[in-house]
Protein backbone atom coordinates (compact mmCIF):
# COMPACT_ATOMS: atom_id res chain seq x y z
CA UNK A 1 122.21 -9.65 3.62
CA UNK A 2 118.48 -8.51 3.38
CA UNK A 3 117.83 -11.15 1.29
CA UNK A 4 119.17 -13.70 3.88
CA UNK A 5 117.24 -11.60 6.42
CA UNK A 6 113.64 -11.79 4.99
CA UNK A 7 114.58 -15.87 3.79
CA UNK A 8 115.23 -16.55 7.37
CA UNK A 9 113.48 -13.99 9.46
CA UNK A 10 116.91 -12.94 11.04
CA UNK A 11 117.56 -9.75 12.26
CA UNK A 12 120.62 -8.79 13.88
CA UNK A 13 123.96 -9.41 12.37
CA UNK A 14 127.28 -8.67 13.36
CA UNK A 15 130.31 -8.47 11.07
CA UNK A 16 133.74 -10.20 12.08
CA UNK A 17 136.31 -7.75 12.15
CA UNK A 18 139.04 -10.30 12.79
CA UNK A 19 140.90 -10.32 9.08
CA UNK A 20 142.19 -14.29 7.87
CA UNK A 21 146.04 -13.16 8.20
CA UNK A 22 147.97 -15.02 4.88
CA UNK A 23 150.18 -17.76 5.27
CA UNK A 24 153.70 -17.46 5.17
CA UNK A 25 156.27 -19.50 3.02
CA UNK A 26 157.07 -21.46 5.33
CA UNK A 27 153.52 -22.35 6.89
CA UNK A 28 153.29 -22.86 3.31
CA UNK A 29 155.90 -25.71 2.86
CA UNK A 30 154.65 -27.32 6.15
CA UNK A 31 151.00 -27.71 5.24
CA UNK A 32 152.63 -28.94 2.11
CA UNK A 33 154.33 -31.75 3.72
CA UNK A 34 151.58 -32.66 5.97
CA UNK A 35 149.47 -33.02 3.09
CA UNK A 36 152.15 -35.24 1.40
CA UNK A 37 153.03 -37.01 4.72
CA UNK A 38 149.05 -38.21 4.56
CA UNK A 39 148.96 -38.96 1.04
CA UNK A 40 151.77 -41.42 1.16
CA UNK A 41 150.61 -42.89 4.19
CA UNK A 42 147.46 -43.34 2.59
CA UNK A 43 149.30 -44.67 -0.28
CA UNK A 44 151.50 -47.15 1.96
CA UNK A 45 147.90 -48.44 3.74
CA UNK A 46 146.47 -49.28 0.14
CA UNK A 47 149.22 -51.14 -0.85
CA UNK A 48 149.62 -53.16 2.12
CA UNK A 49 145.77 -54.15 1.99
CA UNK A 50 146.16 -54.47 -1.87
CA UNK A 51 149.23 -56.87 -1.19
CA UNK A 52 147.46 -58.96 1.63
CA UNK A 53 144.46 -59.45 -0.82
CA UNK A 54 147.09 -60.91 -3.71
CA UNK A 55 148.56 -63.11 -1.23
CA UNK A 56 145.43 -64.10 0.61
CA UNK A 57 144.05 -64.42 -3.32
CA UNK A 58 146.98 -66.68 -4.07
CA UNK A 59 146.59 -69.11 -1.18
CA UNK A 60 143.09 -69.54 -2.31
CA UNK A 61 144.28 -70.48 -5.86
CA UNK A 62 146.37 -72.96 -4.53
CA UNK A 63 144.18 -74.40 -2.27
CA UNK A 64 141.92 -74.95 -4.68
CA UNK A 65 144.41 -76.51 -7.77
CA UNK A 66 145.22 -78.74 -5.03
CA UNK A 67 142.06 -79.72 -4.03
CA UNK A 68 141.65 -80.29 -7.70
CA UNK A 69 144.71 -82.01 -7.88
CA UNK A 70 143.60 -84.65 -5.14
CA UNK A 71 139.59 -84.83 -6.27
CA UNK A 72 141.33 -85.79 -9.61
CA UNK A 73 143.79 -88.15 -8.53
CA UNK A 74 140.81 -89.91 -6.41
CA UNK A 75 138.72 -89.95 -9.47
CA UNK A 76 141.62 -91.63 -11.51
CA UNK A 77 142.03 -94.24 -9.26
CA UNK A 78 138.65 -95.37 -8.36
CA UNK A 79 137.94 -95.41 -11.59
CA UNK A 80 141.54 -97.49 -12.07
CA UNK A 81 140.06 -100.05 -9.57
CA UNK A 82 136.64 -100.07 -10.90
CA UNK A 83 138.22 -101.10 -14.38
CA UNK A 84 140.51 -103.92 -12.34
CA UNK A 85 137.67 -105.43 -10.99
CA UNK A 86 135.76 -105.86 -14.11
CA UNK A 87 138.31 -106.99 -15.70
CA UNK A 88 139.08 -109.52 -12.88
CA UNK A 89 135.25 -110.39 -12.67
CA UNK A 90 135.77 -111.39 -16.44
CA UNK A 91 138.39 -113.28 -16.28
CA UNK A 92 136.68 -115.54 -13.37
CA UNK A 93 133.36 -115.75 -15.26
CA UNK A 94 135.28 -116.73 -18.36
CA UNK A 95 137.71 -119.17 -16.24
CA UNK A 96 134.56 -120.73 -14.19
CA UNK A 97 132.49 -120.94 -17.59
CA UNK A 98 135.39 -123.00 -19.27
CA UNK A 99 135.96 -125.68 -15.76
CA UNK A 100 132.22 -126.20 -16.26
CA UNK A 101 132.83 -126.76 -20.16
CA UNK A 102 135.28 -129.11 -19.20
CA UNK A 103 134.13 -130.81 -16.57
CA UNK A 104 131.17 -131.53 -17.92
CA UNK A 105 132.91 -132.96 -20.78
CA UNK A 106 134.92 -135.35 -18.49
CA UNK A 107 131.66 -136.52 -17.64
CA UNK A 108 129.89 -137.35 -20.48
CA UNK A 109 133.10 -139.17 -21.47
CA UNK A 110 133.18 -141.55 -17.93
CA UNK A 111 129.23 -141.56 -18.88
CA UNK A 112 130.03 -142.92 -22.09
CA UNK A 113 132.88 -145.31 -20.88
CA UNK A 114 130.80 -146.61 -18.14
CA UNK A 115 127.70 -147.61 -20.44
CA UNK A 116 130.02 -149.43 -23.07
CA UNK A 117 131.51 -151.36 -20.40
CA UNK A 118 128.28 -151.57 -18.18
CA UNK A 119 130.17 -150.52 -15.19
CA UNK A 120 129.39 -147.48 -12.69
CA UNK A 121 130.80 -144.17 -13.26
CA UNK A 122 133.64 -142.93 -10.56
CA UNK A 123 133.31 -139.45 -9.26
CA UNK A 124 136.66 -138.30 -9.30
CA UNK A 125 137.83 -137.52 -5.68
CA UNK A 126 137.92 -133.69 -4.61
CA UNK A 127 141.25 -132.40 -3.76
CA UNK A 128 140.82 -130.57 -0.03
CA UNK A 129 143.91 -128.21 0.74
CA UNK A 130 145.06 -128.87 4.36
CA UNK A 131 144.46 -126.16 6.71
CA UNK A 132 147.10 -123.69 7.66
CA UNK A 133 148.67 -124.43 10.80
CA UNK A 134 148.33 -122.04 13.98
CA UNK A 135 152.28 -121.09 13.67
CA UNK A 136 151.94 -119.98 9.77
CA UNK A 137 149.00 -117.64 10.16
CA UNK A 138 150.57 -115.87 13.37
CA UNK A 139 154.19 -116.07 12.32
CA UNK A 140 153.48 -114.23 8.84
CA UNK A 141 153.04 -110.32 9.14
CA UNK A 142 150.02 -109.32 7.45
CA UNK A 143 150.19 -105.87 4.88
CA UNK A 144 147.71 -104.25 3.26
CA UNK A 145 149.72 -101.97 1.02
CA UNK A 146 152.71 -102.33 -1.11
CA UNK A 147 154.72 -99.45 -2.41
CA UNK A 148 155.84 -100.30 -5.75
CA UNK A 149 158.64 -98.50 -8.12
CA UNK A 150 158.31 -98.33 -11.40
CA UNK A 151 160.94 -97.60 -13.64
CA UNK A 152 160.10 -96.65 -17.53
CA UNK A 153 162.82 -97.18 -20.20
CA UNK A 154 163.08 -93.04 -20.18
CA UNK A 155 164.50 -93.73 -16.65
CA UNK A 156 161.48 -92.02 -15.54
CA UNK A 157 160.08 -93.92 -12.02
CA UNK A 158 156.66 -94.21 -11.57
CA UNK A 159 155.44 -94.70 -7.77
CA UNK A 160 152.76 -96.00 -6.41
CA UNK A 161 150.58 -97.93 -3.65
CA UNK A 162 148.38 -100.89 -3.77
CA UNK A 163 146.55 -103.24 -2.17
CA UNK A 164 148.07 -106.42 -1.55
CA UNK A 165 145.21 -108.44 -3.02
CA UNK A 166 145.23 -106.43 -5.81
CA UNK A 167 146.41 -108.25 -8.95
CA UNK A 168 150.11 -107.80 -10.60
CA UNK A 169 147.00 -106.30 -13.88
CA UNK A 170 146.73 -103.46 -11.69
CA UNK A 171 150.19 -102.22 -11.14
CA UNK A 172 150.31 -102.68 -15.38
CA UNK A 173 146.93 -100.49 -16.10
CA UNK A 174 147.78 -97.96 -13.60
CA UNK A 175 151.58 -97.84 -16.32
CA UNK A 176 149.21 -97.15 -19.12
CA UNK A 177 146.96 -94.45 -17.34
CA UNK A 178 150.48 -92.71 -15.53
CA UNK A 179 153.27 -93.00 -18.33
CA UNK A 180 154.14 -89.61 -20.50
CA UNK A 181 157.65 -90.56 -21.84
CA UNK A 182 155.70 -90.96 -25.41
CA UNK A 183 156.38 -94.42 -26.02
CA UNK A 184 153.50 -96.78 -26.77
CA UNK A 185 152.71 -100.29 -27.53
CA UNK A 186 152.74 -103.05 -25.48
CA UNK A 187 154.89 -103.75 -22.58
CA UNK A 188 155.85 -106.07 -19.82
CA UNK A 189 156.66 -105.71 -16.29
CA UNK A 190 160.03 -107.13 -14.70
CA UNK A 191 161.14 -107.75 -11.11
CA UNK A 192 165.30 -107.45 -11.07
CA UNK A 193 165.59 -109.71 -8.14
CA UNK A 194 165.02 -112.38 -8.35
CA UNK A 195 164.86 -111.94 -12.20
CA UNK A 196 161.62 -112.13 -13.64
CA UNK A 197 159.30 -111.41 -16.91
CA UNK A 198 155.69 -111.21 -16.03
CA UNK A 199 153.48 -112.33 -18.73
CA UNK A 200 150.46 -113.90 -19.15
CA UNK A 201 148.55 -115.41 -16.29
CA UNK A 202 150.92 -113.83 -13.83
CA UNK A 203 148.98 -110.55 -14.03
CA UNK A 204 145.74 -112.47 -12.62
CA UNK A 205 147.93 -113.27 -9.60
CA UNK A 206 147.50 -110.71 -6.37
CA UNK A 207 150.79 -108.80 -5.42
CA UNK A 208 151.23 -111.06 -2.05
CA UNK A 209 151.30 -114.03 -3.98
CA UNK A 210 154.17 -112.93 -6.70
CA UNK A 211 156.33 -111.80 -3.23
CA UNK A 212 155.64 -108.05 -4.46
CA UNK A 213 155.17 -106.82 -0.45
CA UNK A 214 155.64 -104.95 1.16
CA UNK A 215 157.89 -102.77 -1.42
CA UNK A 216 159.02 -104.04 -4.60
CA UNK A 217 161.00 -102.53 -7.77
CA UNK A 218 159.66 -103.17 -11.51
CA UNK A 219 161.42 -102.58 -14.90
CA UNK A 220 158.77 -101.51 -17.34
CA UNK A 221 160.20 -102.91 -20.92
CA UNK A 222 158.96 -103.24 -24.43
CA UNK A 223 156.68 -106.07 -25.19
């Protein structure tokens, strides 16, 4: 106490007399259960916030795999449609390079006919398609998608949208990019009504034109 006294410069003190009474048993057990009361509500409040993290958590996660899901499935098919088109490019470069082969061949042979027999050469006449009338382009309901089926030999079905314009080369690349029953090799695509085999130059022909719209069922089978 003197110490306190010269440390703080106080003076006058005055002692409690009032004595901390013990507490009883069952003060005791009461305090107790307060004390437990508050630690398992404490408890209960963590969890909660612990379990509306994990679920908030979770929602994220899938939020994000599907985002994923649908950036990926974008990705695939542009880059699907990117690989159509070159392919379809080709095949017109290639196609318009061998008309020119050929036609000019045509004409050097007329050229040659015509200066043997020292007559003039004959263009050959164009062939003009005749215009649609009024009643077919207004009668005829216009798509722009198709939903196709696809069913693999597993029994597995494939499905799928496309563009209408889009040719049958498409439906046939997207098979090779989508199939995981572990077969492999070539294959062809079949309609089942009326009963058809695509093959060749049916897969440069656009959807609308092989009556694939605006649904259609194919048979994938071994080549």
């Amino acid at each position: 106490m003197e110490f306190h006294a010269a440390k703080t410069q106080h003076s006058n003190f005055s002692e409690s007399t009032e004595e901390k009474k013990p507490l009883t048993a069952q003060e005791k057990t009461d305090q107790l259960k307060r004390i437990e009361a508050k630690l398992k509500e404490k408890r209960a409040e963590r969890e909660a916030r612990e379990k509306a993290d994990s679920l908030e958590k979770e929602k994220l996660r899938m939020k994000s795999g599907k985002e994923l899901l649908d950036a990926k499935r974008r990705i695939e098919e542009q880059q699907m449609k990117e690989i159509v088109d070159a392919r379809r490019r080709e095949k017109l470069e290639d196609k318009a390079a061998r008309d020119r082969v050929r036609a000019q061949i045509e004409a050097d042979k007329v050229a040659r006919r015509a200066k043997q027999t020292g007559e003039q050469p004959v263009p050959s006449p164009k062939v003009v398609s005749p215009p649609s009338t009024p009643s077919e382009s207004t009668d005829k309901k216009e798509y722009k998608e198709t939903k196709i089926q696809l069913r693999l030999p597993s029994g597995k079905v494939l499905k799928q949208s496309f563009g209408v314009q889009e040719p049958l080369s498409a439906v046939r690349l997207y098979v090779e990019i989508n199939r995981d029953d572990g077969i492999t090799g070539s294959f062809n695509l079949m309609s089942t009504f009326p009963r058809k085999v695509y093959e060749g130059e049916d897969y440069d022909v656009p959807l609308d034109a092989l009556g694939l719209v605006p649904s259609a069922v194919l048979m994938v089978t071994k080549g």
